[in-house]
PDB file of N, CA and C in Angstrom:
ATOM      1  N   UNK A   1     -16.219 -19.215  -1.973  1.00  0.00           N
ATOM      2  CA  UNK A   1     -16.218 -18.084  -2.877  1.00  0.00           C
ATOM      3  C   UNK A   1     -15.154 -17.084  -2.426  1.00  0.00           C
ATOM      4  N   UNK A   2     -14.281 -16.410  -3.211  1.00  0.00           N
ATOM      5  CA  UNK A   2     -13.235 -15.839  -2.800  1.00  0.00           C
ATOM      6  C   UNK A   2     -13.836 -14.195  -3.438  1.00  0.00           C
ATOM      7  N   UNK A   3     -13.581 -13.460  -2.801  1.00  0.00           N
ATOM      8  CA  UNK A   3     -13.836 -12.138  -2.467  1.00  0.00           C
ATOM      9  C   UNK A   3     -12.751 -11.200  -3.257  1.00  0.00           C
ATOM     10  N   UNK A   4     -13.061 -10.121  -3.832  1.00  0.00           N
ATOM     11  CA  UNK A   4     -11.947  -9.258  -4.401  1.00  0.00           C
ATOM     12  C   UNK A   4     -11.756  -7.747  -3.151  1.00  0.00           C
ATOM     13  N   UNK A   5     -10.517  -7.935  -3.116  1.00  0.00           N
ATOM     14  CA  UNK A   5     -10.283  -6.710  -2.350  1.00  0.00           C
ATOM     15  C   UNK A   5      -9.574  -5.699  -3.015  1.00  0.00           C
ATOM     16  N   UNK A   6      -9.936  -4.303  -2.990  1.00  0.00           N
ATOM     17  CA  UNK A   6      -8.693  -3.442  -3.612  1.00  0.00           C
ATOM     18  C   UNK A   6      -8.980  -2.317  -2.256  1.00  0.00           C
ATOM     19  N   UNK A   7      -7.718  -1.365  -2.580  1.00  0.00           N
ATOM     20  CA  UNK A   7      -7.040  -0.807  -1.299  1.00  0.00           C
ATOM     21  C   UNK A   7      -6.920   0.387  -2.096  1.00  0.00           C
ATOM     22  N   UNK A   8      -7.990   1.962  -1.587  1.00  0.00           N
ATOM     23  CA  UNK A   8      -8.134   3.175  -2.344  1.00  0.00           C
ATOM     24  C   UNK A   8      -6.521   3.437  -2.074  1.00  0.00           C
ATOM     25  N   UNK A   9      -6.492   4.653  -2.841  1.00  0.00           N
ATOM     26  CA  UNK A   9      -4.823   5.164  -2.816  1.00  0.00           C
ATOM     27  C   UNK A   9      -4.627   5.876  -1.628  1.00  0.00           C
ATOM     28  N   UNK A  10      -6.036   6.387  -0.797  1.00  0.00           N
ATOM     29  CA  UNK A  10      -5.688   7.220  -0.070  1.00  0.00           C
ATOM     30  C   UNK A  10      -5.665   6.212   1.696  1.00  0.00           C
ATOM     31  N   UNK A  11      -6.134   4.630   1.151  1.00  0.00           N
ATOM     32  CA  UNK A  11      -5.596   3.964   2.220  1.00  0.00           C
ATOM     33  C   UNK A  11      -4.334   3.543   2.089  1.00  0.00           C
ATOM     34  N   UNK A  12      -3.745   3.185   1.162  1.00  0.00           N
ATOM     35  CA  UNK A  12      -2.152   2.930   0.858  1.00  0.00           C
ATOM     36  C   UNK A  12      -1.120   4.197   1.203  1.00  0.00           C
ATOM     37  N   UNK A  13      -1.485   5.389   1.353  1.00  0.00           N
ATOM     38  CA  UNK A  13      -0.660   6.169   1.797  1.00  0.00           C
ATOM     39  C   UNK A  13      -0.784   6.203   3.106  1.00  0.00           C
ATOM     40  N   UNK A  14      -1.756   5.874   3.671  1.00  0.00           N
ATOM     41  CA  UNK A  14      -2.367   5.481   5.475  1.00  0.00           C
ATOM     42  C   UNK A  14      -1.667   4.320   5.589  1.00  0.00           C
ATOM     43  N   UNK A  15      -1.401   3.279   4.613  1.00  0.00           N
ATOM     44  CA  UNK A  15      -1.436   2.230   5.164  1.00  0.00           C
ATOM     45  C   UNK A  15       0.567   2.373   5.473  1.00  0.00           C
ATOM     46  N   UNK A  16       1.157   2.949   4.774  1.00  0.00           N
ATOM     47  CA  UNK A  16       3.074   2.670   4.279  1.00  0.00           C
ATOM     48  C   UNK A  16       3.139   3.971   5.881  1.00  0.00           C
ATOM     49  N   UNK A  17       2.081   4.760   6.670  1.00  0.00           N
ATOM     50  CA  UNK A  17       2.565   5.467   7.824  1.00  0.00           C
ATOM     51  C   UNK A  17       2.291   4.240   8.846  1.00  0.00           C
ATOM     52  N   UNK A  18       2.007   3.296   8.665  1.00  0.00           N
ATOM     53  CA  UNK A  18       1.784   2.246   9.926  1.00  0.00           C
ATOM     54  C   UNK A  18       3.012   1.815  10.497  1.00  0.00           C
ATOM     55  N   UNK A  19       3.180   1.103  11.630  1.00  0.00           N
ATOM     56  CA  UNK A  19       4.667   0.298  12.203  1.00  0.00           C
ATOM     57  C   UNK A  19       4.237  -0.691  11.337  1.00  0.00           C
ATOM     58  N   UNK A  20       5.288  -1.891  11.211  1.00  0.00           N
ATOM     59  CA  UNK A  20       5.533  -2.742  10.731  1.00  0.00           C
ATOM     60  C   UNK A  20       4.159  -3.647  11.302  1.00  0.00           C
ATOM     61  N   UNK A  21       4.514  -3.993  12.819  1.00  0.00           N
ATOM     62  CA  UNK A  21       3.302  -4.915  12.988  1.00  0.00           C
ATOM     63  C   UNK A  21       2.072  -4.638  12.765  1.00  0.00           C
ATOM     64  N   UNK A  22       1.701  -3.485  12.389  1.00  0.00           N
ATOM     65  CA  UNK A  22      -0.212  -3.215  12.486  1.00  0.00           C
ATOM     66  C   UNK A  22      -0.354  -3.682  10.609  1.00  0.00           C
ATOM     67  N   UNK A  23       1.130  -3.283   9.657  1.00  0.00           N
ATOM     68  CA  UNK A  23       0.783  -3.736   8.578  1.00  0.00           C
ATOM     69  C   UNK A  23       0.154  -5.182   8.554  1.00  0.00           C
ATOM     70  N   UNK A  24       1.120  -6.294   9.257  1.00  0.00           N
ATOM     71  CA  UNK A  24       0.727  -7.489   9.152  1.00  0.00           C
ATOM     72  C   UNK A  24      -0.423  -8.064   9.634  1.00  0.00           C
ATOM     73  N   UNK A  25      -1.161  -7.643  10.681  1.00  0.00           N
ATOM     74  CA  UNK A  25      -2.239  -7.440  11.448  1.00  0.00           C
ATOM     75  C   UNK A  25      -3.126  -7.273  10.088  1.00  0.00           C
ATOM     76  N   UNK A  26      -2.881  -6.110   9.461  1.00  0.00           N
ATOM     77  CA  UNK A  26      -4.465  -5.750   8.310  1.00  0.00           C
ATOM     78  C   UNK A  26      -4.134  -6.554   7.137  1.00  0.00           C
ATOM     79  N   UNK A  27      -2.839  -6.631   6.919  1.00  0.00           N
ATOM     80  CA  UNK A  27      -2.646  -8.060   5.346  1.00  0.00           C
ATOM     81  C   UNK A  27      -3.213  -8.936   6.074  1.00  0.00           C
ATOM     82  N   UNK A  28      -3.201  -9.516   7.377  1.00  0.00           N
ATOM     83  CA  UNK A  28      -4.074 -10.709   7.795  1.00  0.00           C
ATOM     84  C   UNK A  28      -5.488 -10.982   7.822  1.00  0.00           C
ATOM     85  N   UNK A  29      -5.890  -9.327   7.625  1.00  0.00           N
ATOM     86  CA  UNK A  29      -7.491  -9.126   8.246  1.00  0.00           C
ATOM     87  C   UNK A  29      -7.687  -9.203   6.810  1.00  0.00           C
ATOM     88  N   UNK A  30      -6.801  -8.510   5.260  1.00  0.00           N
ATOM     89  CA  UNK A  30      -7.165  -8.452   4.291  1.00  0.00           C
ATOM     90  C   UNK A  30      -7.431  -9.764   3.554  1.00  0.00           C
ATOM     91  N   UNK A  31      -6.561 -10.994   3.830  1.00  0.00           N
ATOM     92  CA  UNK A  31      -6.360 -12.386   3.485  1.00  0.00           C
ATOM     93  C   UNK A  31      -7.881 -12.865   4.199  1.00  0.00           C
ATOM     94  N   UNK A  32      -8.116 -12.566   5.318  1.00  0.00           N
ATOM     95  CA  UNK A  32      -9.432 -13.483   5.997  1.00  0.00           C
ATOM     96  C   UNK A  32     -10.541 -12.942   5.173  1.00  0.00           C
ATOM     97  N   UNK A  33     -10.151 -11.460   5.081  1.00  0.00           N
ATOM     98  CA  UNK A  33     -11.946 -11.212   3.923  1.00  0.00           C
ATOM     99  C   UNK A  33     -12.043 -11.553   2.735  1.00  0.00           C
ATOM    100  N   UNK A  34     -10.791 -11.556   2.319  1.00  0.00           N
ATOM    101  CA  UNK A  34     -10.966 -12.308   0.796  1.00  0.00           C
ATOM    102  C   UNK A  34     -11.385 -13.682   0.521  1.00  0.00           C
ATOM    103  N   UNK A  35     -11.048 -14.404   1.966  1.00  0.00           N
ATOM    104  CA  UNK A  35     -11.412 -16.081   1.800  1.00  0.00           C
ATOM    105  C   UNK A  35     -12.313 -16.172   2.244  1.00  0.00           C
ATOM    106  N   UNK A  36     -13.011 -15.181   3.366  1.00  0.00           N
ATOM    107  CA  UNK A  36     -14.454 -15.885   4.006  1.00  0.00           C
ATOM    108  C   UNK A  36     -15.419 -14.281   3.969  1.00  0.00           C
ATOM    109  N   UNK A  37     -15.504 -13.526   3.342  1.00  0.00           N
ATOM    110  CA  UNK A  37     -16.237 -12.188   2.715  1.00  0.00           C
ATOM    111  C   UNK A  37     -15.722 -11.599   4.022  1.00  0.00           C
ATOM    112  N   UNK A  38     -16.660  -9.884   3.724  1.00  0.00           N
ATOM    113  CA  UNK A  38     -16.671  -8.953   4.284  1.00  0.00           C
ATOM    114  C   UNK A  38     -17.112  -8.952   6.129  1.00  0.00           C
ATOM    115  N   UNK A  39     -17.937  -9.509   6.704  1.00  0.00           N
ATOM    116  CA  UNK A  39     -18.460  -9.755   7.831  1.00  0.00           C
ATOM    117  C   UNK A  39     -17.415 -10.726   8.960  1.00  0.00           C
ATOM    118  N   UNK A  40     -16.485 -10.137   9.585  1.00  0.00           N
ATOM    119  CA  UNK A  40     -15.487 -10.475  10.315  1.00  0.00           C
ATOM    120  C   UNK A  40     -15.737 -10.769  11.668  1.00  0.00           C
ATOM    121  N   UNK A  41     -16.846 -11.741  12.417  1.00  0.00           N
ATOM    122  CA  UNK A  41     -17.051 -11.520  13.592  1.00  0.00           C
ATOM    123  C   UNK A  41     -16.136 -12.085  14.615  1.00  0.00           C
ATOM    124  N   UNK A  42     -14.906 -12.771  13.855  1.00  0.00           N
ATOM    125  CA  UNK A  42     -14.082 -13.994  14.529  1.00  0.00           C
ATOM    126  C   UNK A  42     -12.577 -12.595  14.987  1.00  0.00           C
ATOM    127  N   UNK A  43     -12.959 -11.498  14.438  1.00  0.00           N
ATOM    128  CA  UNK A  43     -12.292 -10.261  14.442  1.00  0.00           C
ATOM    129  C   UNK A  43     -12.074  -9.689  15.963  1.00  0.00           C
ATOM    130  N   UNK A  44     -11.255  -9.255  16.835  1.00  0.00           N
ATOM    131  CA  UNK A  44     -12.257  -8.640  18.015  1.00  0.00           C
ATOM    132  C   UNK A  44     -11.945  -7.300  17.505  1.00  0.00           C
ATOM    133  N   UNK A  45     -13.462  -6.364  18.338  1.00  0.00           N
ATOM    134  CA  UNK A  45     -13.447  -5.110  17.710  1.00  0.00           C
ATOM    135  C   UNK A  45     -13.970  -4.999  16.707  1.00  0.00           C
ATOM    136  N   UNK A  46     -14.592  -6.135  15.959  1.00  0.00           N
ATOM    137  CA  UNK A  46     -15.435  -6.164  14.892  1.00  0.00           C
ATOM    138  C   UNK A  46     -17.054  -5.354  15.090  1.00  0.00           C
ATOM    139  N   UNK A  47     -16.804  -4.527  13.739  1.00  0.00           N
ATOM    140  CA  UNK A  47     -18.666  -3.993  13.787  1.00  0.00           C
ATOM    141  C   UNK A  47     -19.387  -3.310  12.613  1.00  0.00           C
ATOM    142  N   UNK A  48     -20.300  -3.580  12.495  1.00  0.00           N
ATOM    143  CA  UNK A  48     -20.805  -2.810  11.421  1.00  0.00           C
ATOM    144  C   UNK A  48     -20.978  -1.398  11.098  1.00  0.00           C
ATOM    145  N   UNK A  49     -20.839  -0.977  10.458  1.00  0.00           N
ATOM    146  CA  UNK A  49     -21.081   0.241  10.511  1.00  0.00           C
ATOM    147  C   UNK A  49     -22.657   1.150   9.488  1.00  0.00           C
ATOM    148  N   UNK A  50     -22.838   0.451   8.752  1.00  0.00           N
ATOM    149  CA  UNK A  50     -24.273   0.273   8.257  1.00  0.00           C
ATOM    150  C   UNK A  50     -24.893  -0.877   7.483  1.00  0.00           C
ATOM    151  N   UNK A  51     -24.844  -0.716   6.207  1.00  0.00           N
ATOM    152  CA  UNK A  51     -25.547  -1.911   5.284  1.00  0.00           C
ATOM    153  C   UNK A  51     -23.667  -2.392   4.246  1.00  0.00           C
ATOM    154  N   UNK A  52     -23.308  -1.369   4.169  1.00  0.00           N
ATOM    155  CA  UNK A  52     -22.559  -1.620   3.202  1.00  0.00           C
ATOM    156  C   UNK A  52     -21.102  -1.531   4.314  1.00  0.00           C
ATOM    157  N   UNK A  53     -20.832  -0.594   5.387  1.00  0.00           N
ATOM    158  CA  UNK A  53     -19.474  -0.302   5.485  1.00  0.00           C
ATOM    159  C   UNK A  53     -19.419  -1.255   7.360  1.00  0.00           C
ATOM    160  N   UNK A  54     -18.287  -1.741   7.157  1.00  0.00           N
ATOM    161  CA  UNK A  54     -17.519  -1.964   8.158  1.00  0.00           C
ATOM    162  C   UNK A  54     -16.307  -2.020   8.784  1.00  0.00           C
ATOM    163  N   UNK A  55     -15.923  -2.165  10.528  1.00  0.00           N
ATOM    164  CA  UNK A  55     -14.857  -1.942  10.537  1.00  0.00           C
ATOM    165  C   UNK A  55     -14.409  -2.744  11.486  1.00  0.00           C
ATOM    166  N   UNK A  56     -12.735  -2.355  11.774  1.00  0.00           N
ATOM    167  CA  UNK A  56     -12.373  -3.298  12.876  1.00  0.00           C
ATOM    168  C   UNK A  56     -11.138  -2.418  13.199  1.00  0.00           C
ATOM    169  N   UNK A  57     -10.970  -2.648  14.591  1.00  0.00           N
ATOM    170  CA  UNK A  57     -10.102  -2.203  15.785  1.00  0.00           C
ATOM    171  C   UNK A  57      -8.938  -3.015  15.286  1.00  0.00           C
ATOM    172  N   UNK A  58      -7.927  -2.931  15.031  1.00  0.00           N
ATOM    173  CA  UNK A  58      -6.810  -3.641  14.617  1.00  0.00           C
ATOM    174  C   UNK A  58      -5.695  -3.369  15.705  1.00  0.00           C
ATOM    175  N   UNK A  59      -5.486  -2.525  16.548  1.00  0.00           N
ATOM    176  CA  UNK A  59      -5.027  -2.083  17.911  1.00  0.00           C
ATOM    177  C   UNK A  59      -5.962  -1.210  18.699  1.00  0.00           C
ATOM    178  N   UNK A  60      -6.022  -1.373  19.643  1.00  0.00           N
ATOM    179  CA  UNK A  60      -6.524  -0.727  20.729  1.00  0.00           C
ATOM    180  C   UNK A  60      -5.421   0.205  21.022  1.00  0.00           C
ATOM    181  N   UNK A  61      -6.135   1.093  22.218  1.00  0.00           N
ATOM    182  CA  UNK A  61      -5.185   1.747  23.092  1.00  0.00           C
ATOM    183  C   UNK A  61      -5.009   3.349  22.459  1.00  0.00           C
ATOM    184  N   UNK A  62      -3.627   3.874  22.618  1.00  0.00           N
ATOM    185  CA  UNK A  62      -3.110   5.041  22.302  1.00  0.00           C
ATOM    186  C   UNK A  62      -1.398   4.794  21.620  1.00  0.00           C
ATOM    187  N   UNK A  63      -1.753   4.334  20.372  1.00  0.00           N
ATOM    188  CA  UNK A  63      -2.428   5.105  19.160  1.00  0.00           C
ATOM    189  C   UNK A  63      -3.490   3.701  18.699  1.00  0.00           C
ATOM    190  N   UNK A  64      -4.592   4.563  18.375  1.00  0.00           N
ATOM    191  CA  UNK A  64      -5.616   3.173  18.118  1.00  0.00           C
ATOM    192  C   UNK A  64      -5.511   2.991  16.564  1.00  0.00           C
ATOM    193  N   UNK A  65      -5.617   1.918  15.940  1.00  0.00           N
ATOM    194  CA  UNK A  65      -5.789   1.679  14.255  1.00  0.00           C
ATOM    195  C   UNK A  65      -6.760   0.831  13.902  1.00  0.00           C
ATOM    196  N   UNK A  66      -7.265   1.384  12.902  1.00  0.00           N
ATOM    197  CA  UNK A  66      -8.952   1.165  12.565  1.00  0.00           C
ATOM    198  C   UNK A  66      -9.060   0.883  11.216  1.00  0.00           C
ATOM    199  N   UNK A  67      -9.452  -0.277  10.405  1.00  0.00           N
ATOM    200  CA  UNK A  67      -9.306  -0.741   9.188  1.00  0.00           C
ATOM    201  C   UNK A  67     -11.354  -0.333   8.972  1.00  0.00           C
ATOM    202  N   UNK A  68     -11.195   0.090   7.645  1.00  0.00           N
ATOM    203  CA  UNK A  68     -12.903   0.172   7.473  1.00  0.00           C
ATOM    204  C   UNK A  68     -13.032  -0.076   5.781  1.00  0.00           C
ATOM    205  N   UNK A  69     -13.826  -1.182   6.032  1.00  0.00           N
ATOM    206  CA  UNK A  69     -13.982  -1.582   4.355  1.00  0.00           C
ATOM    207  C   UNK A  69     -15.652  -1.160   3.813  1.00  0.00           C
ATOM    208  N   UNK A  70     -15.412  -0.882   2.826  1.00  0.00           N
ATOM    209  CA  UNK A  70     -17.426  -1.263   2.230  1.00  0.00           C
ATOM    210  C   UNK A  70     -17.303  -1.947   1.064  1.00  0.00           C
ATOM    211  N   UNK A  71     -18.393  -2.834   1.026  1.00  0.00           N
ATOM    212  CA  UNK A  71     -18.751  -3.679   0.084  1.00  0.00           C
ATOM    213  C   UNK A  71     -19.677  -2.864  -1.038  1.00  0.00           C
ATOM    214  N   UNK A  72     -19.146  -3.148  -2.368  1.00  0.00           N
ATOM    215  CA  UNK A  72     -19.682  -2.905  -3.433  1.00  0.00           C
ATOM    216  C   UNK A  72     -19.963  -4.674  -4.528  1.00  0.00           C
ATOM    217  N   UNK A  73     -21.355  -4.943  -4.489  1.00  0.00           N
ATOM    218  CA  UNK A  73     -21.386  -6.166  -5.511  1.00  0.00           C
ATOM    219  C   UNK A  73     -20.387  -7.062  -4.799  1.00  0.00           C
ATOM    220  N   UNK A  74     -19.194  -7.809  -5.429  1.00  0.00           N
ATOM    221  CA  UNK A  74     -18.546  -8.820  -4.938  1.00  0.00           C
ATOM    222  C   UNK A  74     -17.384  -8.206  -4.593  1.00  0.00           C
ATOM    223  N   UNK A  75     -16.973  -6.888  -4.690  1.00  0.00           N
ATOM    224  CA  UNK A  75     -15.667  -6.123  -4.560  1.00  0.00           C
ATOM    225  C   UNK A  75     -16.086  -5.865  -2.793  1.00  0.00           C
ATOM    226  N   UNK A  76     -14.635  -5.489  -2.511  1.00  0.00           N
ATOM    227  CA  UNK A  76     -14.544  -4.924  -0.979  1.00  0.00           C
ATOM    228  C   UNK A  76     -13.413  -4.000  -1.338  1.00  0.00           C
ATOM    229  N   UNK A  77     -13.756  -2.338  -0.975  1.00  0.00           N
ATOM    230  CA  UNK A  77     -12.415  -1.476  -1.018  1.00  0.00           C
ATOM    231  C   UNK A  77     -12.440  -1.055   0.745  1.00  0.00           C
ATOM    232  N   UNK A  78     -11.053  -1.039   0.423  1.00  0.00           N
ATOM    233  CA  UNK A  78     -10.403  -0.850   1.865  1.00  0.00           C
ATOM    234  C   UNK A  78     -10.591   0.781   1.697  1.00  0.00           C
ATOM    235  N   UNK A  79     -10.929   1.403   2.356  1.00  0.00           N
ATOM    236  CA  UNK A  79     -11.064   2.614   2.332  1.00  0.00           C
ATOM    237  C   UNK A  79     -10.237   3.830   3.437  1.00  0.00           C
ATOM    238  N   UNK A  80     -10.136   3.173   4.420  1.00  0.00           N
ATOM    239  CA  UNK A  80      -9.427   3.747   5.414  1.00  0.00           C
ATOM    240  C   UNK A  80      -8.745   3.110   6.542  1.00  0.00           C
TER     241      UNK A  80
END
């Protein structure tokens, strides 16, 4: 079952301040939730954050970047 993802506007303006590599990093994380849903445990840094929202560590360190999606029905918006 393939998953719909959309990306709020106010993560797309978060997302075009990233370096190049952390973009490809979250198009990768965005491609894995669309093919195998929302629940990323193969992720590291993967975690829930309640019933509906989760997130993932996409770099560590200083500066850290943090992808956080919630599930609505069969949709997933990237939110931050």
């Amino acid at each position: 079952m393939k998953w719909t993802v959309q990306i709020t506007r106010k993560a797309e303006k978060q997302i075009k301040q990233v370096p190049e590599s952390i973009r490809k990093k979250l198009f990768a994380l965005l491609a894995d939730i669309e093919q195998a849903g929302p629940a990323r445990g193969n992720w590291p840094n993967y975690g829930k954050l309640d019933n509906t929202r989760h997130h993932c560590h996409i770099k560590k360190g200083n500066p850290c970047y943090v992808a956080v999606w919630e599930v609505t029905d069969k949709k997933i918006n990237i939110v931050e």
